[in-house]
N, C-alpha and C. Protein backbone atom coordinates (compact mmCIF):
# COMPACT_ATOMS: atom_id res chain seq x y z
N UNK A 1 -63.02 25.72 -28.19
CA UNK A 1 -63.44 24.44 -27.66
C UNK A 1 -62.82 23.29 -28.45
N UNK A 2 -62.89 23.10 -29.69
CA UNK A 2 -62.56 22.48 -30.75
C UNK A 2 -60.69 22.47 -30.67
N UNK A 3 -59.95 23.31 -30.12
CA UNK A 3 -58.66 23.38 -29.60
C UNK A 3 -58.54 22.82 -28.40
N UNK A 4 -59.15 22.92 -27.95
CA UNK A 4 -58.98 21.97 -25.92
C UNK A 4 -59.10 20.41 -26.75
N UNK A 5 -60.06 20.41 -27.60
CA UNK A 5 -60.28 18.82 -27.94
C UNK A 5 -59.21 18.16 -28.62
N UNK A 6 -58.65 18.76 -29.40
CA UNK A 6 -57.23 18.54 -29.84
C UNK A 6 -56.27 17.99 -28.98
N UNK A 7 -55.97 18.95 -28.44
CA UNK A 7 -55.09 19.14 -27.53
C UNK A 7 -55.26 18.21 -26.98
N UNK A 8 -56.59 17.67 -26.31
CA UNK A 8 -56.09 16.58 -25.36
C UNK A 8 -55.87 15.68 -25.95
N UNK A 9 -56.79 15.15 -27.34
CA UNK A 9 -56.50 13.62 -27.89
C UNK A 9 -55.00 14.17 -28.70
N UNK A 10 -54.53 14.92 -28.60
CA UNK A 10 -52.86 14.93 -29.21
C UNK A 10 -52.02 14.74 -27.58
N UNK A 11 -52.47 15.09 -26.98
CA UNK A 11 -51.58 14.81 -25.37
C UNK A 11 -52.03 13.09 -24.51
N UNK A 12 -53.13 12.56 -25.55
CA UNK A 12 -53.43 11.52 -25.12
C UNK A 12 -52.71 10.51 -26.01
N UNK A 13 -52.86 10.50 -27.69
CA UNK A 13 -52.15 10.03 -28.22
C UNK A 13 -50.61 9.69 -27.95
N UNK A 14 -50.06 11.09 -27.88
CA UNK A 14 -48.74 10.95 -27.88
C UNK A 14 -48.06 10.11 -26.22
N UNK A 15 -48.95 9.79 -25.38
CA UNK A 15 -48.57 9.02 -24.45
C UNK A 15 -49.11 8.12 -24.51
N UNK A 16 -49.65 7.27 -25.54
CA UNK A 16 -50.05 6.09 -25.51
C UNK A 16 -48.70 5.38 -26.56
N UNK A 17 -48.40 6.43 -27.70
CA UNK A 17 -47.36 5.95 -28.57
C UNK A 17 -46.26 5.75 -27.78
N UNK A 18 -46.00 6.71 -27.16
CA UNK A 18 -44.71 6.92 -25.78
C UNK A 18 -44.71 5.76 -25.10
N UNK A 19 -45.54 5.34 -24.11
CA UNK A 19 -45.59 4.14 -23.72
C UNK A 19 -45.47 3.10 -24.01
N UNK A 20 -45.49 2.67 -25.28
CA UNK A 20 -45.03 2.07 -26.06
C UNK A 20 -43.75 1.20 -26.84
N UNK A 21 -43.00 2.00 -26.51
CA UNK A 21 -41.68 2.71 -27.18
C UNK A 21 -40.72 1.23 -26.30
N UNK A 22 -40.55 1.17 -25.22
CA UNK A 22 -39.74 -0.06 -24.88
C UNK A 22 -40.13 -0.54 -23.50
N UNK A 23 -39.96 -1.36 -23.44
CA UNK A 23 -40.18 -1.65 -21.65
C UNK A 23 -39.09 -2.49 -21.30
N UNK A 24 -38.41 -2.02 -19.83
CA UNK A 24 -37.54 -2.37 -19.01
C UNK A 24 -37.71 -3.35 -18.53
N UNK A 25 -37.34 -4.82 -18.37
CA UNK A 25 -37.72 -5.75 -16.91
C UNK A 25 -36.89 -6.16 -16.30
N UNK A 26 -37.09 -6.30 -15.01
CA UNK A 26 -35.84 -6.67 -14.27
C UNK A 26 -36.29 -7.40 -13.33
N UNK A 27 -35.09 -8.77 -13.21
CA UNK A 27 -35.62 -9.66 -12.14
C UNK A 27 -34.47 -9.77 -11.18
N UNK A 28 -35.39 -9.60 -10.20
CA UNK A 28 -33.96 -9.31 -9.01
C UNK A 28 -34.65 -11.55 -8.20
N UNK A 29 -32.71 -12.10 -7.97
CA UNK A 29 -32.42 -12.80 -7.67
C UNK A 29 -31.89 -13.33 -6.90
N UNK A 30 -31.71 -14.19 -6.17
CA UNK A 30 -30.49 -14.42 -4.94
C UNK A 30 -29.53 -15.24 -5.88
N UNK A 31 -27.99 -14.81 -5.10
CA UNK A 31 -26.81 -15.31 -5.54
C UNK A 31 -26.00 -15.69 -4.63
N UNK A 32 -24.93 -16.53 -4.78
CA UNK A 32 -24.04 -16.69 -4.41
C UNK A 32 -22.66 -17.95 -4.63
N UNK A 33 -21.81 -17.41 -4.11
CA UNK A 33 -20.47 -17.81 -4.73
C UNK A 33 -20.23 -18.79 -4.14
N UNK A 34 -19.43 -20.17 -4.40
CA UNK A 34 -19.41 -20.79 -3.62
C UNK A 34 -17.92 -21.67 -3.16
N UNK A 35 -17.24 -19.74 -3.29
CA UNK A 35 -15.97 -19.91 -3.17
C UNK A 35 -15.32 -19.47 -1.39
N UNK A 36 -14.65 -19.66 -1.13
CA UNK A 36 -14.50 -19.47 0.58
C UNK A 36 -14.01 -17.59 0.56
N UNK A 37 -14.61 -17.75 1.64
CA UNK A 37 -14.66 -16.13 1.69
C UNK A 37 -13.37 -15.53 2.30
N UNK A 38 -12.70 -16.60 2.81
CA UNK A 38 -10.90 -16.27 3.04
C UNK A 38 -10.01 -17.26 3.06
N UNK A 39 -8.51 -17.22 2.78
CA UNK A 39 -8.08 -18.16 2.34
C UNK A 39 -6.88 -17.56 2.83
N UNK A 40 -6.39 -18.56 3.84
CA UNK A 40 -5.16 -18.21 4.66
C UNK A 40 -3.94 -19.42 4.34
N UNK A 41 -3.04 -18.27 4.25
CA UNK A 41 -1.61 -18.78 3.57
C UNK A 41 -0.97 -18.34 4.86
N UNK A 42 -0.32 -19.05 5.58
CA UNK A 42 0.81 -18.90 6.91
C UNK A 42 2.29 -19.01 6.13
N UNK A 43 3.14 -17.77 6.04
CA UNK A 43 4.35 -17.93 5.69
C UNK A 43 5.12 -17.33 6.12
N UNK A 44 6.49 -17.71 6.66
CA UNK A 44 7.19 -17.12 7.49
C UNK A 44 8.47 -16.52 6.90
N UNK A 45 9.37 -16.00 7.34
CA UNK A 45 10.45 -15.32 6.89
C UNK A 45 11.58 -16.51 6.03
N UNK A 46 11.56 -17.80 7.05
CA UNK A 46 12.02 -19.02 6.71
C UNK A 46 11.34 -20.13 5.15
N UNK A 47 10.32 -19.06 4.63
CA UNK A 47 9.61 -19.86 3.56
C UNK A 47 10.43 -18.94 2.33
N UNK A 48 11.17 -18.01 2.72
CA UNK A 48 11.59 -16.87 1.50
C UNK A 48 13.28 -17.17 1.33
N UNK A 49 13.48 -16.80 0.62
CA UNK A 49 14.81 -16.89 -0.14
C UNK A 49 15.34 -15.67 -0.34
N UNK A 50 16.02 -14.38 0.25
CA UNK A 50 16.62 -13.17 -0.05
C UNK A 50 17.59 -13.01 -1.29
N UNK A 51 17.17 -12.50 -2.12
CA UNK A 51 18.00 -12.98 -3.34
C UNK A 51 18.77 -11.08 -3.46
N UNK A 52 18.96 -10.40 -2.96
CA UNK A 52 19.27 -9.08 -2.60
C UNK A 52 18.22 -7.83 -2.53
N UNK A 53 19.23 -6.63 -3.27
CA UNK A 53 18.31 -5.58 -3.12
C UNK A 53 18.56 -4.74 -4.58
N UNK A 54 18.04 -3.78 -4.83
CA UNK A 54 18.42 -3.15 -5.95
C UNK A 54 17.80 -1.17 -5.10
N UNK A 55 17.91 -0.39 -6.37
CA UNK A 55 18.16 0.52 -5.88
C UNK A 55 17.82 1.34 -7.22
N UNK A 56 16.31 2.12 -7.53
CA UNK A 56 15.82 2.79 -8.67
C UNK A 56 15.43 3.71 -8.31
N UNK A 57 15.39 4.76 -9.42
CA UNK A 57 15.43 6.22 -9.60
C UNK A 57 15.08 6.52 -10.73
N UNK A 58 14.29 8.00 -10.16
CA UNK A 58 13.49 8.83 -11.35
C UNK A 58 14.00 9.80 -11.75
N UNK A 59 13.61 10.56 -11.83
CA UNK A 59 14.53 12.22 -12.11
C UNK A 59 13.40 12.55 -13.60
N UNK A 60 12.73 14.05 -12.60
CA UNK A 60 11.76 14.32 -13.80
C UNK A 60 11.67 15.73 -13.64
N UNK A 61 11.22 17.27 -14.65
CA UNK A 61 10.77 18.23 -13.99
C UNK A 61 9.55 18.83 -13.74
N UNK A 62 9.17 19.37 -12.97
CA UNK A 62 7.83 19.42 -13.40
C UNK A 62 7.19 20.94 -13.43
N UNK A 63 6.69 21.67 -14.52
CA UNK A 63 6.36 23.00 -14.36
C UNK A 63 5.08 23.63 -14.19
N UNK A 64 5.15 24.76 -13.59
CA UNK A 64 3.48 25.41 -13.67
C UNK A 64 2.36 24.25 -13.02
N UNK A 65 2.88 23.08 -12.39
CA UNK A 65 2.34 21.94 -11.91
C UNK A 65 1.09 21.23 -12.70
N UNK A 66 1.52 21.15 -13.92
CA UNK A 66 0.90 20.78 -14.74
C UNK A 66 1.52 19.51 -15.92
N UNK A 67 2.90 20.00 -16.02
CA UNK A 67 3.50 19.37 -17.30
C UNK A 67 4.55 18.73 -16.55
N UNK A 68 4.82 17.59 -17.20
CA UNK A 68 6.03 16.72 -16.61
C UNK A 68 6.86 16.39 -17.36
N UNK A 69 8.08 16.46 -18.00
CA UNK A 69 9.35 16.19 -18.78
C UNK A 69 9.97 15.20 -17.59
N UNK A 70 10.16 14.05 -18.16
CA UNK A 70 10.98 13.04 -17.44
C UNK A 70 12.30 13.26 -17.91
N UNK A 71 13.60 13.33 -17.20
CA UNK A 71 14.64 13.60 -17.48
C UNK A 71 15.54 12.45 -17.79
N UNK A 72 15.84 11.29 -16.26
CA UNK A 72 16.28 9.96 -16.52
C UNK A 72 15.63 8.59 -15.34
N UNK A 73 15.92 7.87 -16.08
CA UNK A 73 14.99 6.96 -15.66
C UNK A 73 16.08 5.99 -15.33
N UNK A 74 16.16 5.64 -14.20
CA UNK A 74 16.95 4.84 -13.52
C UNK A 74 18.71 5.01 -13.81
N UNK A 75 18.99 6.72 -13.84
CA UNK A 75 20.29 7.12 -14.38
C UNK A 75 20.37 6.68 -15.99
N UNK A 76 19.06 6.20 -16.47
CA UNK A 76 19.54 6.46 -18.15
C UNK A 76 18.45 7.38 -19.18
N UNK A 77 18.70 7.42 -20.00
CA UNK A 77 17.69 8.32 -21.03
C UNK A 77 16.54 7.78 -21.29
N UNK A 78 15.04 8.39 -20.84
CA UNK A 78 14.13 7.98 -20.99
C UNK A 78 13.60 7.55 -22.03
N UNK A 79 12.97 5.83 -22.56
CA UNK A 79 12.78 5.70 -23.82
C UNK A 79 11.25 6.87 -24.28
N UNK A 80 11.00 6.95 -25.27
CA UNK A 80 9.49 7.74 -25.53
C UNK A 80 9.31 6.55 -26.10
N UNK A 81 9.08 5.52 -27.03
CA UNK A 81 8.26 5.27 -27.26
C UNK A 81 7.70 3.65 -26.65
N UNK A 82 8.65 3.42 -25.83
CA UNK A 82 8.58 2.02 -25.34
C UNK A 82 8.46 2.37 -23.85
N UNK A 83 7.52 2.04 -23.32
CA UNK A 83 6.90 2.63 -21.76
C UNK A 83 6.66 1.09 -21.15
N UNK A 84 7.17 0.74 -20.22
CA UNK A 84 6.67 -0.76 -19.29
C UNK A 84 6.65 -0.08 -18.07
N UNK A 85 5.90 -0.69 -17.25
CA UNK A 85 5.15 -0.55 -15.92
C UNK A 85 5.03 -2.29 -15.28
N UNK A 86 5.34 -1.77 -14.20
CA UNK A 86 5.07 -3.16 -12.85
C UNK A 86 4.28 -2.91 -12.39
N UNK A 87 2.88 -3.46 -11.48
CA UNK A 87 2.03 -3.25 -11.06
C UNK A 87 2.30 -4.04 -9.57
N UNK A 88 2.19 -2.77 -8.24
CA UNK A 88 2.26 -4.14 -7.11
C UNK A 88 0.87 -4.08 -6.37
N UNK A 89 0.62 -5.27 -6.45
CA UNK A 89 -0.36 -5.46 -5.52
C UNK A 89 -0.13 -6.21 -3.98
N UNK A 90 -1.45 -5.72 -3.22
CA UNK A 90 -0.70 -6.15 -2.20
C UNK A 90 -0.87 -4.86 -0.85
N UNK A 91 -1.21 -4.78 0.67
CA UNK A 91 -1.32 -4.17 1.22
C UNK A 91 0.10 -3.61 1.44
N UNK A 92 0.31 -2.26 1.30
CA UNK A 92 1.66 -1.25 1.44
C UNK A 92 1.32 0.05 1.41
N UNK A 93 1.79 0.16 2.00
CA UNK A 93 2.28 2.24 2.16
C UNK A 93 2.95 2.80 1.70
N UNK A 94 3.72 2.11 0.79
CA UNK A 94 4.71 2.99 0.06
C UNK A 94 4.17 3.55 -1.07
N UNK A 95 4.22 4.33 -1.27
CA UNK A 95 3.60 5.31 -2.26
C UNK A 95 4.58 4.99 -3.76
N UNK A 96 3.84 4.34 -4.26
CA UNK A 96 4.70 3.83 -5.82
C UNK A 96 3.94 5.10 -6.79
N UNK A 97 4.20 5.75 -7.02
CA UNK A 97 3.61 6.52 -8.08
C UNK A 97 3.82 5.96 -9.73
N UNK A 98 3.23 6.19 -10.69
CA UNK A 98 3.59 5.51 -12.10
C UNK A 98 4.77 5.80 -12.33
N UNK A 99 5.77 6.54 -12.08
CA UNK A 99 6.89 7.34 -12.66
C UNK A 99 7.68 5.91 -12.21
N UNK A 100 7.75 5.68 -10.97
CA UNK A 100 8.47 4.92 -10.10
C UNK A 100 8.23 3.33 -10.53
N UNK A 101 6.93 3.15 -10.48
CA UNK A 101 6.57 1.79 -11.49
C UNK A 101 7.16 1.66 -12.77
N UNK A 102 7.71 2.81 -13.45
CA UNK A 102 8.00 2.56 -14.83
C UNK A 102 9.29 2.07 -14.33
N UNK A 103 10.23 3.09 -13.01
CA UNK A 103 11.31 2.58 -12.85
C UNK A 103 11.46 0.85 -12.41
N UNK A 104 10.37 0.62 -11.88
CA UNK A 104 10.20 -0.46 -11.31
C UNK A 104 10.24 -1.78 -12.12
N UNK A 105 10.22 -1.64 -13.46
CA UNK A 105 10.83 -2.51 -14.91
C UNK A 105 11.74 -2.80 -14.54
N UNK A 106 12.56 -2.18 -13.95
CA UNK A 106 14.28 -2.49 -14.62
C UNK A 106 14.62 -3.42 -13.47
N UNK A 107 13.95 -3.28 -12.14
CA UNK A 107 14.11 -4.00 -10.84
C UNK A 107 14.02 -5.81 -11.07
N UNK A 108 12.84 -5.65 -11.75
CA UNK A 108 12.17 -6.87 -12.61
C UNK A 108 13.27 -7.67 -13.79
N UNK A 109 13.47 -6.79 -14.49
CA UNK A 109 14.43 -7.52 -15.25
C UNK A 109 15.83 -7.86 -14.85
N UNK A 110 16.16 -7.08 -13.69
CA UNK A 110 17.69 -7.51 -13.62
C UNK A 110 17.59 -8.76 -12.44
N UNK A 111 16.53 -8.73 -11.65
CA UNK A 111 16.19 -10.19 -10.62
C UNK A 111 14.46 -10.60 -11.50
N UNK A 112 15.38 -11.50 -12.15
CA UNK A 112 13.85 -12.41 -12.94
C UNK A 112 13.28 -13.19 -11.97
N UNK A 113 14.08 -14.16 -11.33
CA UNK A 113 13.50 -15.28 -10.24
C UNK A 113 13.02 -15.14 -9.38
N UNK A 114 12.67 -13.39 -8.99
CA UNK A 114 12.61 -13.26 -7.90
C UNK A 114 10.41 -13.12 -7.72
N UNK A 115 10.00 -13.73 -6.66
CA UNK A 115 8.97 -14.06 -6.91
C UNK A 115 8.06 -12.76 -6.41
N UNK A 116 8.81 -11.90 -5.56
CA UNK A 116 8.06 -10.87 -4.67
C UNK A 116 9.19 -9.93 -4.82
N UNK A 117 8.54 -8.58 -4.73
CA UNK A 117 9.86 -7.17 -4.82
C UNK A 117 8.71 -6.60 -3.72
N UNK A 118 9.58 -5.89 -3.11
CA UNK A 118 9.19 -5.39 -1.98
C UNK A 118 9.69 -3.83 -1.64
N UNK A 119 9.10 -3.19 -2.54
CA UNK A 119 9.59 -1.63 -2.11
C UNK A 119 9.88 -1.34 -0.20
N UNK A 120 11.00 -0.61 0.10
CA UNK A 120 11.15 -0.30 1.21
C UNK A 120 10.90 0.44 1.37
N UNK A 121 11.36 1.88 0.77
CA UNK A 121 11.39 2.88 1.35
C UNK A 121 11.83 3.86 0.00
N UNK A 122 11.18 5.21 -0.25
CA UNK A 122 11.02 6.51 -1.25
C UNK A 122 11.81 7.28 -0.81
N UNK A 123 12.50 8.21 -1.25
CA UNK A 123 13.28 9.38 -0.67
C UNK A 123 12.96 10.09 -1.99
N UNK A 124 12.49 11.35 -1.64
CA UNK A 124 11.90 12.47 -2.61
C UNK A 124 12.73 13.38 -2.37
N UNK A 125 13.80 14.05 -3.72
CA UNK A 125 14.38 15.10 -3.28
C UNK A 125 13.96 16.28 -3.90
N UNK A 126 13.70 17.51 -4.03
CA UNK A 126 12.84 18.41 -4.66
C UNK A 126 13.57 19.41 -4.87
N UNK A 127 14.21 20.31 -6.13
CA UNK A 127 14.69 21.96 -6.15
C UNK A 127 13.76 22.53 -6.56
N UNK A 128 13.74 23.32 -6.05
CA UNK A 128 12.58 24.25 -6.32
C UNK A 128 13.18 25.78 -6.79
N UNK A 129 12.57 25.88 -9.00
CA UNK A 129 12.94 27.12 -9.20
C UNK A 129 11.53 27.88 -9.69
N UNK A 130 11.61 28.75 -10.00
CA UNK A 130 10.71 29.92 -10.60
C UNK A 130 9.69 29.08 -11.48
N UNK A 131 8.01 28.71 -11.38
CA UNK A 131 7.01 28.27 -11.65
C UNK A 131 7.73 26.96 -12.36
N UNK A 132 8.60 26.21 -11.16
CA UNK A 132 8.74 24.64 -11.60
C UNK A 132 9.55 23.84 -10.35
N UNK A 133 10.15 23.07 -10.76
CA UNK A 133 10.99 22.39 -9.73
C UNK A 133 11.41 21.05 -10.41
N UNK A 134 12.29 20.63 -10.16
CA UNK A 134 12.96 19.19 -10.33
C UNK A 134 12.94 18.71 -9.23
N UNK A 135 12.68 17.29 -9.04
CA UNK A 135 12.26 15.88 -8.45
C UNK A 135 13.09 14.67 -9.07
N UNK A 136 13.67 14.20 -8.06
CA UNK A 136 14.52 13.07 -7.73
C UNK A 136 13.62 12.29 -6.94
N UNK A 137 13.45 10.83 -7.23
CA UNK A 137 12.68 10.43 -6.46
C UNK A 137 13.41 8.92 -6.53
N UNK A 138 13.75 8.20 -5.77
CA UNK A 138 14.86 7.08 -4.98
C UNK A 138 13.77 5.83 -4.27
N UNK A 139 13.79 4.57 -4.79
CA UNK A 139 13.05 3.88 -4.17
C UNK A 139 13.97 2.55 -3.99
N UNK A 140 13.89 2.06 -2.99
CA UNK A 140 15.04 0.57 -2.60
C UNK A 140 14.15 -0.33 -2.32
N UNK A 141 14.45 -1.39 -3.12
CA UNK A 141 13.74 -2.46 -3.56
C UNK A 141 14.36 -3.65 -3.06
N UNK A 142 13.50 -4.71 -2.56
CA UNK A 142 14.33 -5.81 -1.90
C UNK A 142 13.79 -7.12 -2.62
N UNK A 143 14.24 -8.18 -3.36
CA UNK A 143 13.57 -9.09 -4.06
C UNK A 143 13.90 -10.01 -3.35
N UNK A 144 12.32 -11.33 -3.48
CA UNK A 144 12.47 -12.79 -2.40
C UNK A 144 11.79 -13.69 -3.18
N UNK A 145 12.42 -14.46 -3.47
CA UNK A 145 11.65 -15.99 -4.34
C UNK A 145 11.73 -16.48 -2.72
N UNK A 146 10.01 -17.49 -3.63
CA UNK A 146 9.64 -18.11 -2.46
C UNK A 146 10.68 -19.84 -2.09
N UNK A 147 10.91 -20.42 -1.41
CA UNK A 147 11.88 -21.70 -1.41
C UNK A 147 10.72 -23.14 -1.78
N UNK A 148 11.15 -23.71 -2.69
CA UNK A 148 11.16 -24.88 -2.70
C UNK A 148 11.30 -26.10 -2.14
N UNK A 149 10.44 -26.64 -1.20
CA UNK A 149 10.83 -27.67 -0.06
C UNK A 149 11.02 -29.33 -0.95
């Protein structure tokens, strides 16, 4: 009997200390922004400036589909310890993978002025040997500063 009595003031205690311990509060609020919820830019082919095209490439192998050895990077020797990346944003379908973004540096630096790069079009070429394959991967790039009226 003298054990039930325990027991409970130790199962009563220990949830009074428990309860104790921190309390959560949260105040739920209304918000809002009071920035426009779209913002339309009309620009036509005649607002751009074609400043050419360029033309980058990967070349990597890849084995057991796990490990990737980059071979050359835009026809030159891949740096290891200096890695740059372009980021595009922007609605597209072209499938930029990081490999291709890294190539996508060099697009950047050789047309600085150019305000927009515009991937066209990927061509993936693939050999395929015994638990690997080499990948060529080709992306044509078109750069457009916007014009100055």
């Amino acid at each position: 009997m003298k054990r039930k009595i325990y027991l409970i003031i130790t199962i009563v205690i220990t949830l009074i200390i428990t309860s104790c311990i921190g309390t959560n509060t949260e105040k739920m609020m209304r918000t809002t922004t009071f920035l426009p919820n779209i913002i339309e830019l009309n620009l036509t082919l005649d607002d751009f400036e074609y400043l050419g095209d360029i033309e980058i490439s990967v070349e990597y192998s890849k084995y057991i589909g796990l490990i990737n050895f980059y071979d050359k990077l835009n026809d030159r020797e891949v740096p290891k310890r200096n890695v740059n990346f372009v980021s595009l944003y922007g609605k597209g379908n072209v499938p930029m993978g990081p490999k291709l973004r890294q190539a996508l540096y060099e697009a950047h630096i050789k047309m600085p002025e150019a305000d927009i790069l515009v991937p066209v079009h990927v061509i993936s070429e693939t050999h395929k040997m015994f638990l690997g394959r080499k990948i060529k991967k080709t992306c044509k790039v078109k750069g457009y500063k916007i014009r100055e009226n």
